[in-house]
C-alpha atoms as a PDB file:
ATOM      1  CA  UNK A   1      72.086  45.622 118.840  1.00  0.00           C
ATOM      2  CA  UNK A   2      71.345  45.074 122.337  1.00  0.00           C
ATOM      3  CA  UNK A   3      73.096  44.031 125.573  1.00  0.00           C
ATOM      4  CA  UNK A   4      71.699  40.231 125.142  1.00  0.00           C
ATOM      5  CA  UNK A   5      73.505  39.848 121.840  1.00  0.00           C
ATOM      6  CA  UNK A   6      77.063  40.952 120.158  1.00  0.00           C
ATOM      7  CA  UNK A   7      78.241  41.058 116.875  1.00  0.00           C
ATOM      8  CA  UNK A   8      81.744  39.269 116.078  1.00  0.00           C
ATOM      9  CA  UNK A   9      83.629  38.559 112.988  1.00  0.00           C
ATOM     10  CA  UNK A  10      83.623  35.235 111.585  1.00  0.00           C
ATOM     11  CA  UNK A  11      84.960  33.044 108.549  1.00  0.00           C
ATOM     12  CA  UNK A  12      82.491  31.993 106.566  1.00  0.00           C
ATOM     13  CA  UNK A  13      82.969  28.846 104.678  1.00  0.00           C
ATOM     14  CA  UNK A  14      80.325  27.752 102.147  1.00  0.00           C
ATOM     15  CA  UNK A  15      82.094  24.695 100.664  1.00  0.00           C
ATOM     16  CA  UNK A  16      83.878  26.787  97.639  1.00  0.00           C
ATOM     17  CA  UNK A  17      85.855  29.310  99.661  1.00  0.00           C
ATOM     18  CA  UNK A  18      85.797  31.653 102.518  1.00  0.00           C
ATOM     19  CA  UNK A  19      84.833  35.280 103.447  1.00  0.00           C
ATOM     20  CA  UNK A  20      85.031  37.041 106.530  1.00  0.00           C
ATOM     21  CA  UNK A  21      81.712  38.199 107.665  1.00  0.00           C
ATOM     22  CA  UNK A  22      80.023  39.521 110.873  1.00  0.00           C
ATOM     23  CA  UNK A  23      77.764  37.376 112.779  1.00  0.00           C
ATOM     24  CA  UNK A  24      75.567  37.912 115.965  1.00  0.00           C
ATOM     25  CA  UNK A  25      75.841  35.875 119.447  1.00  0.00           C
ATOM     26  CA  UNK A  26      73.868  35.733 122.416  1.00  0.00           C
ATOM     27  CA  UNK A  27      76.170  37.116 124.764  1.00  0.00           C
ATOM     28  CA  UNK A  28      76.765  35.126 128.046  1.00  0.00           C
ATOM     29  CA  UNK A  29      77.953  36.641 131.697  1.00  0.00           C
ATOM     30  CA  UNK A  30      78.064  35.272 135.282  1.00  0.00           C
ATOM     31  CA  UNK A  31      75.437  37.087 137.299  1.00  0.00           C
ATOM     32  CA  UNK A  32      76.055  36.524 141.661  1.00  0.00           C
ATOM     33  CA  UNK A  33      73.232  36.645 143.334  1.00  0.00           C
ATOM     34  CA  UNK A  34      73.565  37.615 146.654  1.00  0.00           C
ATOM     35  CA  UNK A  35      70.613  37.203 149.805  1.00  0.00           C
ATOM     36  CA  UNK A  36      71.955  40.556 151.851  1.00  0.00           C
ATOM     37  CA  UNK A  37      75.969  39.980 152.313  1.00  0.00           C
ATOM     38  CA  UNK A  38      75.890  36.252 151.235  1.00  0.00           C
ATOM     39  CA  UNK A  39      76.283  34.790 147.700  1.00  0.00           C
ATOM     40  CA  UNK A  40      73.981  31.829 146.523  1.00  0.00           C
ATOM     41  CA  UNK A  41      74.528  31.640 143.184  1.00  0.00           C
ATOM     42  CA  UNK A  42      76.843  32.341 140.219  1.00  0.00           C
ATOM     43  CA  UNK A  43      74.704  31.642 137.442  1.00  0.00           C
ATOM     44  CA  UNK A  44      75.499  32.159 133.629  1.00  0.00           C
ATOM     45  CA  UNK A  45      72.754  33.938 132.241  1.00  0.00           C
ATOM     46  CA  UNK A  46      72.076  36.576 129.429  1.00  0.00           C
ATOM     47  CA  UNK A  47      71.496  40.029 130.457  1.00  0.00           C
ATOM     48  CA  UNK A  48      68.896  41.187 130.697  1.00  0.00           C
ATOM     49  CA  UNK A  49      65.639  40.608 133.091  1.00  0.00           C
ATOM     50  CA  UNK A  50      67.714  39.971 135.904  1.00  0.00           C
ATOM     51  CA  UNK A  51      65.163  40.781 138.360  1.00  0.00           C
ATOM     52  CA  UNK A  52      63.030  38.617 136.999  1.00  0.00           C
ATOM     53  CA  UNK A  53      65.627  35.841 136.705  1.00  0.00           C
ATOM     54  CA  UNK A  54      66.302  36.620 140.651  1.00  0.00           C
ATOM     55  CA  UNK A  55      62.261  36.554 141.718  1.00  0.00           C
ATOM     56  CA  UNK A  56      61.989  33.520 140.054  1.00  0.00           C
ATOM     57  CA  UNK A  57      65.219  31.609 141.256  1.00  0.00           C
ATOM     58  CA  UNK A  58      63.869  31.757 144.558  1.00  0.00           C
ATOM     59  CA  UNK A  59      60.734  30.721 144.005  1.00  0.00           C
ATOM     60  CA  UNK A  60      61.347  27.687 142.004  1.00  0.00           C
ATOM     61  CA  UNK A  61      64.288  27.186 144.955  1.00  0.00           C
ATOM     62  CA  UNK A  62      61.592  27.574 147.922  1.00  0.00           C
ATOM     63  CA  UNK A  63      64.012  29.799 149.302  1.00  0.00           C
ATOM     64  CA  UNK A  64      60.839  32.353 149.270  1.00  0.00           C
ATOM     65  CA  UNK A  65      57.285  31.344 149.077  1.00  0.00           C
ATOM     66  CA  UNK A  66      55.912  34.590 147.760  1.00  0.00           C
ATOM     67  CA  UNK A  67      57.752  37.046 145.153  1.00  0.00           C
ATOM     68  CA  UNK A  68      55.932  39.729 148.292  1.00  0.00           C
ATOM     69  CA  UNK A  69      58.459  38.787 150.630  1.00  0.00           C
ATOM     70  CA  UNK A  70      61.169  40.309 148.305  1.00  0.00           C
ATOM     71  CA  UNK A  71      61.672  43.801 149.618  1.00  0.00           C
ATOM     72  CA  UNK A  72      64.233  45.271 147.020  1.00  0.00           C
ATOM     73  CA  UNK A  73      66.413  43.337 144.449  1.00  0.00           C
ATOM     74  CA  UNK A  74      69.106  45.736 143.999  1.00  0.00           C
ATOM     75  CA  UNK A  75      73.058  45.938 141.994  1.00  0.00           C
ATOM     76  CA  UNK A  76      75.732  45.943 144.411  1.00  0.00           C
ATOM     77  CA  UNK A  77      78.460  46.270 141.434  1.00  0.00           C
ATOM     78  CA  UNK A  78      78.356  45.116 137.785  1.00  0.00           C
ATOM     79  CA  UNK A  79      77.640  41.318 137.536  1.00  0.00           C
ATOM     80  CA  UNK A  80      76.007  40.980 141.379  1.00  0.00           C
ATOM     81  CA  UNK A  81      72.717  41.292 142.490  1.00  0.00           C
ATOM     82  CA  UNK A  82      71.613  41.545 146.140  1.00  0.00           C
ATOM     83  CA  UNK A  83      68.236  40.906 147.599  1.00  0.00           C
ATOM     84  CA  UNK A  84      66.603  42.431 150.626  1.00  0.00           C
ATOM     85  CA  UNK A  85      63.475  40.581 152.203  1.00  0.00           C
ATOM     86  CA  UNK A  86      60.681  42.590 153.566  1.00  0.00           C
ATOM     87  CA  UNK A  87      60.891  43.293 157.246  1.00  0.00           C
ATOM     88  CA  UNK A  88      59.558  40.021 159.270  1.00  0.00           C
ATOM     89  CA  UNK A  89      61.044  37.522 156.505  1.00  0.00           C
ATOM     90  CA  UNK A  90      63.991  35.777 158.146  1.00  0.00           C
ATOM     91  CA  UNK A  91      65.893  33.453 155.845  1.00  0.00           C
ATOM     92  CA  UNK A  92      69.217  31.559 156.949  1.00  0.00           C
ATOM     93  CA  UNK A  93      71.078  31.936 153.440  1.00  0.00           C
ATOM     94  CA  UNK A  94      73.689  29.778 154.183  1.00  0.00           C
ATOM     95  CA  UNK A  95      71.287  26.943 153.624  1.00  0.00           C
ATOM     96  CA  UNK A  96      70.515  27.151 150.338  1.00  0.00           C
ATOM     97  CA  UNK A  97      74.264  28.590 149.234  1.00  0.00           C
ATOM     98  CA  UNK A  98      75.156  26.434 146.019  1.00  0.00           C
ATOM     99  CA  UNK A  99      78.072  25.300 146.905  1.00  0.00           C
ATOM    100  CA  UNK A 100      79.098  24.840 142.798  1.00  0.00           C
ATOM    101  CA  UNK A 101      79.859  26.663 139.654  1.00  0.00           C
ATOM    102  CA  UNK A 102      76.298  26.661 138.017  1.00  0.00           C
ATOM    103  CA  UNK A 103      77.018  26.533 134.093  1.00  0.00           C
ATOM    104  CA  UNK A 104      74.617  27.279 131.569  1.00  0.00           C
ATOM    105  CA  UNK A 105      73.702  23.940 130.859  1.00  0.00           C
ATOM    106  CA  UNK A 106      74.485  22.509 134.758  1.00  0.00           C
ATOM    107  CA  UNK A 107      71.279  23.624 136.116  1.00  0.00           C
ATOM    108  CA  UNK A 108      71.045  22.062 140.096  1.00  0.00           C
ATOM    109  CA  UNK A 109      73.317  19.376 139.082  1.00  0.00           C
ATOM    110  CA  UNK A 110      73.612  16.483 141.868  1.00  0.00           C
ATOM    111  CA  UNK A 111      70.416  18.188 143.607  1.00  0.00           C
ATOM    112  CA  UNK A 112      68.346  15.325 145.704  1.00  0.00           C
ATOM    113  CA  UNK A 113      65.291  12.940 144.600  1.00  0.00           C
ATOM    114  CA  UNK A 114      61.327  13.374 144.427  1.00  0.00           C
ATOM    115  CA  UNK A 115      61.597  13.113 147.514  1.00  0.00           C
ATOM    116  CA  UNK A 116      63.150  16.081 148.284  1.00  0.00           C
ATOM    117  CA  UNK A 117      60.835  17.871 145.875  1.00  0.00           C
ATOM    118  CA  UNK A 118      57.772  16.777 147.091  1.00  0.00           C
ATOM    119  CA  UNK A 119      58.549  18.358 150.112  1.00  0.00           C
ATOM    120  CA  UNK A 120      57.929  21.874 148.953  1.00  0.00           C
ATOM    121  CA  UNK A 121      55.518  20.435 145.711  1.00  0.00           C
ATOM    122  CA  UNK A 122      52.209  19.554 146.042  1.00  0.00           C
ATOM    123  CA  UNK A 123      50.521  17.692 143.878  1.00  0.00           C
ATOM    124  CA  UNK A 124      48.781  19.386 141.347  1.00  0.00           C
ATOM    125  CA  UNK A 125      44.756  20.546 140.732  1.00  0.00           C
ATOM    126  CA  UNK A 126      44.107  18.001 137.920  1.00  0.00           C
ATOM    127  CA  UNK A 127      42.576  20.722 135.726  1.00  0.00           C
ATOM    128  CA  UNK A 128      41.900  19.766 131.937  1.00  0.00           C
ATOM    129  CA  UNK A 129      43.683  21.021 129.255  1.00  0.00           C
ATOM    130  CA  UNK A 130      42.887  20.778 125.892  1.00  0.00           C
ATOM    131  CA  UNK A 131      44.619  18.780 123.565  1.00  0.00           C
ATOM    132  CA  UNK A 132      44.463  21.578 121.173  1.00  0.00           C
ATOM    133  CA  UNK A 133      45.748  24.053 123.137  1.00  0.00           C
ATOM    134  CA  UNK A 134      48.917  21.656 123.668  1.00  0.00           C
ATOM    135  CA  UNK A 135      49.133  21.465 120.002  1.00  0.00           C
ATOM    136  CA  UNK A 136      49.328  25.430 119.542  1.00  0.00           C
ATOM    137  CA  UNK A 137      51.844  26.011 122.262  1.00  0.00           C
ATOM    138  CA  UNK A 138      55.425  25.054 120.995  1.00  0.00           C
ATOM    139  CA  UNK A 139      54.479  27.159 118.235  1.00  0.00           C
ATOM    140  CA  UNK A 140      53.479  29.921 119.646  1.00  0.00           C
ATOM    141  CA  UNK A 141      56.186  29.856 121.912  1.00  0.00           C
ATOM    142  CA  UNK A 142      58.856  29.884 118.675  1.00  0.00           C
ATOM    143  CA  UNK A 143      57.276  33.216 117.752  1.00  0.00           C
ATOM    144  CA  UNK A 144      58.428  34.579 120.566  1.00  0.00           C
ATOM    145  CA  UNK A 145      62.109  34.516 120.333  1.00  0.00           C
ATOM    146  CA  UNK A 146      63.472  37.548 119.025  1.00  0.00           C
ATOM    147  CA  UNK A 147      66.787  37.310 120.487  1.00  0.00           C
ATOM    148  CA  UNK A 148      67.192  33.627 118.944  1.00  0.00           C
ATOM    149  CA  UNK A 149      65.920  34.691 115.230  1.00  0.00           C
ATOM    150  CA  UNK A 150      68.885  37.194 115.614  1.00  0.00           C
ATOM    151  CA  UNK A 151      71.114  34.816 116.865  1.00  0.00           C
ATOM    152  CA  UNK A 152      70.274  31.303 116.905  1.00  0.00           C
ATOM    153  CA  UNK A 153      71.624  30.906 120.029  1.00  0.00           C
ATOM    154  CA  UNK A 154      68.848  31.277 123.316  1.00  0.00           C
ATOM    155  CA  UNK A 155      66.380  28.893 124.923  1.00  0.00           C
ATOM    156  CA  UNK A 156      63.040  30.332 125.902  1.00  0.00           C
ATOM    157  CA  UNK A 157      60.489  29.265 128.112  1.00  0.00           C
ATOM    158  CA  UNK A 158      56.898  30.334 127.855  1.00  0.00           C
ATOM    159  CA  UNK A 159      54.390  30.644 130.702  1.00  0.00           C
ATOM    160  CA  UNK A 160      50.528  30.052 129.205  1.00  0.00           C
ATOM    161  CA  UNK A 161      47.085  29.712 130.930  1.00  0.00           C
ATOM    162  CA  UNK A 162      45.085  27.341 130.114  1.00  0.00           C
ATOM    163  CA  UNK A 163      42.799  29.620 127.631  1.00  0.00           C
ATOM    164  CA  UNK A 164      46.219  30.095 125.838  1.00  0.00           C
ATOM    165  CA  UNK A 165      46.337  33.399 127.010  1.00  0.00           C
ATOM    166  CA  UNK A 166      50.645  34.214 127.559  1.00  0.00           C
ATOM    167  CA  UNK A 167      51.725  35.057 130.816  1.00  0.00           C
ATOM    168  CA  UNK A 168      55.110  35.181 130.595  1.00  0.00           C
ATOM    169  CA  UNK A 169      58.212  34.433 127.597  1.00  0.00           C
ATOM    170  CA  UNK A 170      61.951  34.845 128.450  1.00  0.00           C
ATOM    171  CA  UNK A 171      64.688  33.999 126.769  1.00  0.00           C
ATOM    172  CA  UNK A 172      68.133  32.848 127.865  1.00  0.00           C
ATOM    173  CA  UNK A 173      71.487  31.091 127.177  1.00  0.00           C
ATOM    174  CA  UNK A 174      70.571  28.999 129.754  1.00  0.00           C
ATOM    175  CA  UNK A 175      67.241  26.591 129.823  1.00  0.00           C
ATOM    176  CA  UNK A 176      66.626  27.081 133.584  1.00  0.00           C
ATOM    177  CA  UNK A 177      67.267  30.849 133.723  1.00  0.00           C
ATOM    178  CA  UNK A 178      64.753  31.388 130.857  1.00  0.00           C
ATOM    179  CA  UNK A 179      62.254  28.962 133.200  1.00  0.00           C
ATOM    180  CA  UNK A 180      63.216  31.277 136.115  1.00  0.00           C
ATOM    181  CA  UNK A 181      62.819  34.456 134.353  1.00  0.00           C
ATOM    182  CA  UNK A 182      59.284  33.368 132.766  1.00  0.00           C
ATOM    183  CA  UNK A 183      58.231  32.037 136.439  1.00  0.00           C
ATOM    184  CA  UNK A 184      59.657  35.349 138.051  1.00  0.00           C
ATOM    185  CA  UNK A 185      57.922  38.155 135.605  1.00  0.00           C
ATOM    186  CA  UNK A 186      54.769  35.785 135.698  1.00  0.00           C
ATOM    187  CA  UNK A 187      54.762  36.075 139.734  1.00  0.00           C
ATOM    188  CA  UNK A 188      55.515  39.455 140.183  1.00  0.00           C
ATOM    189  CA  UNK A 189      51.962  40.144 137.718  1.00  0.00           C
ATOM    190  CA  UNK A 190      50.153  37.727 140.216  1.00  0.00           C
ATOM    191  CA  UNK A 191      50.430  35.294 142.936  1.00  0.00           C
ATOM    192  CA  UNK A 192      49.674  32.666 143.114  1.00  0.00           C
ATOM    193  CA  UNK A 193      49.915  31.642 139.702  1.00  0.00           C
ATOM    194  CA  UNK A 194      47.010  31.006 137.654  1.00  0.00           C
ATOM    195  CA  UNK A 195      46.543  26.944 136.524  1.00  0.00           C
ATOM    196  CA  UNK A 196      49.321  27.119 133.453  1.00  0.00           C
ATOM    197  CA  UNK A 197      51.635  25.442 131.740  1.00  0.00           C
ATOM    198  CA  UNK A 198      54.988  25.762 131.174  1.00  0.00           C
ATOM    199  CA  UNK A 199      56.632  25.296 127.505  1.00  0.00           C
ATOM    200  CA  UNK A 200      60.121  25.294 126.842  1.00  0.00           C
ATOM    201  CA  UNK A 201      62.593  25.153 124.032  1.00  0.00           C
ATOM    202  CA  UNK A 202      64.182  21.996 124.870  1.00  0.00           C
ATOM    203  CA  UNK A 203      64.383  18.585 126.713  1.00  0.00           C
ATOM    204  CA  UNK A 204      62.594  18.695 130.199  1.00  0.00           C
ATOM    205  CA  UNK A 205      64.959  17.652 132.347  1.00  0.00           C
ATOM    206  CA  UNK A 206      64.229  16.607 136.255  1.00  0.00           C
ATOM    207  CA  UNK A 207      65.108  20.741 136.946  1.00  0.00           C
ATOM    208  CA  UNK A 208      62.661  22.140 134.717  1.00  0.00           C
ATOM    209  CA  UNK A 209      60.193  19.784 135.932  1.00  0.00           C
ATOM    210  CA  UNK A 210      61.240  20.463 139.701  1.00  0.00           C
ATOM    211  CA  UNK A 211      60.651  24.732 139.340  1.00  0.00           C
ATOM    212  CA  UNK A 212      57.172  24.171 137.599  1.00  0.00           C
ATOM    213  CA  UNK A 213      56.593  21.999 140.377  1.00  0.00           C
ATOM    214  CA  UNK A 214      57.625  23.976 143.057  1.00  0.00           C
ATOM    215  CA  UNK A 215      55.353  27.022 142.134  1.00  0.00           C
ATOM    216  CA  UNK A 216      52.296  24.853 141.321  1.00  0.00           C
ATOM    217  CA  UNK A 217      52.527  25.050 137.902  1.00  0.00           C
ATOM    218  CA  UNK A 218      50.394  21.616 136.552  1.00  0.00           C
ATOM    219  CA  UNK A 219      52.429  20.765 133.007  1.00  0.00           C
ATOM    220  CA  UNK A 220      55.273  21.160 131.148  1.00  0.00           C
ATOM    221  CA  UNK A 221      55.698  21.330 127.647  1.00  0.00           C
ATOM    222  CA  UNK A 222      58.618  21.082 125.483  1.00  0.00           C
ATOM    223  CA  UNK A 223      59.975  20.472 121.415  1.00  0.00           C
ATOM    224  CA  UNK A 224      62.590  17.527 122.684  1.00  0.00           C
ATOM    225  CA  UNK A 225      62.438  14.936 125.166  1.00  0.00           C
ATOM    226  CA  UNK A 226      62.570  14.073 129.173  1.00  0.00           C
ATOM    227  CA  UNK A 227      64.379  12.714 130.890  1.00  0.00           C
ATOM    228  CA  UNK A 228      63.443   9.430 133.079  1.00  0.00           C
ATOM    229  CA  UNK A 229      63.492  10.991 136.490  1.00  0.00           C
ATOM    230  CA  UNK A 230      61.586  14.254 134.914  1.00  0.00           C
ATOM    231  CA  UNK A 231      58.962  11.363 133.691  1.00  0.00           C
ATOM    232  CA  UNK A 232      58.860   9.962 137.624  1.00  0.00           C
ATOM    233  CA  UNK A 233      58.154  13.570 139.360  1.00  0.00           C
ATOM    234  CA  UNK A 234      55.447  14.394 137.089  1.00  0.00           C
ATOM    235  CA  UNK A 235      53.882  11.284 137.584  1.00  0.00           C
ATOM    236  CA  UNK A 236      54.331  11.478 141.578  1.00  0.00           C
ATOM    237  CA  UNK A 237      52.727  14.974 140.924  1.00  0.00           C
ATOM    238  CA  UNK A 238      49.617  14.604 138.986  1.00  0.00           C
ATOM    239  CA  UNK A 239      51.394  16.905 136.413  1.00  0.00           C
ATOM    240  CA  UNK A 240      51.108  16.593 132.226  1.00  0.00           C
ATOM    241  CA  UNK A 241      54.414  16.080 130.750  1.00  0.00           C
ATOM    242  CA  UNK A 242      54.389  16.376 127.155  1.00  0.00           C
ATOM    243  CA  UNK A 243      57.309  16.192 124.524  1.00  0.00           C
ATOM    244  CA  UNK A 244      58.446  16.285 120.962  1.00  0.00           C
ATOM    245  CA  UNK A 245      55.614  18.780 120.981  1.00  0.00           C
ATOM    246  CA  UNK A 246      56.013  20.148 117.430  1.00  0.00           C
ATOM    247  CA  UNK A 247      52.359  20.997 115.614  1.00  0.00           C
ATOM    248  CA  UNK A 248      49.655  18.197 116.317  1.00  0.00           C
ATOM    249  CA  UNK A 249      52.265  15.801 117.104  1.00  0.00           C
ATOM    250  CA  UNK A 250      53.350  15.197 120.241  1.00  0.00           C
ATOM    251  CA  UNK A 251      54.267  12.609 122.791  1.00  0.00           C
ATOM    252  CA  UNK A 252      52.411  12.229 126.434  1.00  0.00           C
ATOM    253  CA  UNK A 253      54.546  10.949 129.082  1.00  0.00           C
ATOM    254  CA  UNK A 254      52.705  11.918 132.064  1.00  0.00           C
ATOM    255  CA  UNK A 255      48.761  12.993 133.127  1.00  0.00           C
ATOM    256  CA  UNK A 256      47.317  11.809 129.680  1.00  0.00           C
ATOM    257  CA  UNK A 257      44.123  11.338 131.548  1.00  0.00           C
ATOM    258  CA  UNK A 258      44.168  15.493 131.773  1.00  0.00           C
ATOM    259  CA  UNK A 259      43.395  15.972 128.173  1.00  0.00           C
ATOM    260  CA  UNK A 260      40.429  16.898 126.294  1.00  0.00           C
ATOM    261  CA  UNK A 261      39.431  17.446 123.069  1.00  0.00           C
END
């Protein structure tokens, strides 16, 4: 047992009676995170590579535009993390202070349009990527989940070039935390980012589309589907969008032109 998961006691009914038994559960916490004295961010997250989870929040937020200009990330009490920017780096934090409880499954709810994106997104290199590769991903990514074969209960997102080669999986309660936490332990390895894809767990919603975006990442993978405005800033963006990605079957909703067999 570990501090992302806890064990509880349940009753188990199998359709001819019931039994108490124990069960495991991905344990969810609020985690503040905190620019020197000022709060962001209450996010719900799994503990557990926090400081990745922090690193990669603001990149995919453009608060930062290297994880280099992070100085320290540091605990200021149980449940809040503070960061301290490296001497020259002057950020106004009330800007980007959300001014909303972020849930698990909230993400940046209500935050602006493509066009606000495209503002801190470029478009992407059009790099080819092999249909192949997209094939493999979804499954590799499942076999990277320890915390949800013990539970059942975490999304993951996985960070791959495009030779396959894994540069990042997290795991979290929360999609866009495990996005942050893969793009965070990615970019603290090396920055910029290598031309990769993102593959996730779930739907690709307009967030999870918006943080590959915003760190130049060029596709986005997932086993479920988008969502319309997810389809529109991939297209804006030159990026591959891919869903119901499970084996050699999966659906291209943006930069089909990209692949290659």
């Amino acid at each position: 047992m570990n501090d992302r998961m806890r064990e509880v006691h349940v009753v188990k009914s199998d359709g001819g009676g019931t039994e108490p038994v124990s069960d495991r559960v991905a344990v969810e916490e609020p985690l503040e995170i905190r620019l020197r004295d000022t709060a962001l961010a209450v996010v719900m997250r799994t503990p557990g590579d926090d400081t990745d989870l922090v690193t990669g929040f603001f990149l995919t937020e453009a608060i930062l535009l290297e994880p280099a200009e992070i100085s320290a990330v540091e605990p200021v009490e149980e449940g809040r993390l503070t960061v301290t920017l490296r001497d020259g780096v002057d950020v106004d934090p009330t800007r980007f202070q959300r001014n909303l409880f972020v849930s698990s499954s909230c993400g940046v709810c209500g935050k602006a349009s493509i066009e606000a994106v495209q503002i801190f997104a470029k478009p992407v290199e059009a790099h080819p990527i092999s249909r192949t590769l997209v094939a493999d991903l979804t499954d590799r990514l499942r076999t990277q989940q320890p915390t949800f074969d013990a539970t059942g209960g975490l999304h993951a997102a996985g960070l791959y070039d495009l030779a396959g080669n894994t540069l990042a999986v997290r795991e979290d309660v929360g999609r866009h935390n495990a996005v942050d936490k893969a793009i965070g332990a990615a970019a603290k390895e090396r920055w910029p980012l290598p031309p990769a894809l993102l593959v996730v767990s779930g739907r690709q919603s307009f967030e999870i589309v918006q943080k590959a975006a915003v760190v130049g990442i060029g596709g986005v993978i997932g086993i479920s589907a988008p969502s319309s405005l997810a389809v529109e800033l991939a297209e804006s963006l030159g990026m591959l969008l891919v869903g119901f990605s499970r084996g050699a079957a999966f659906n291209v909703y943006a930069g089909a032109e990209r692949l290659v067999d």
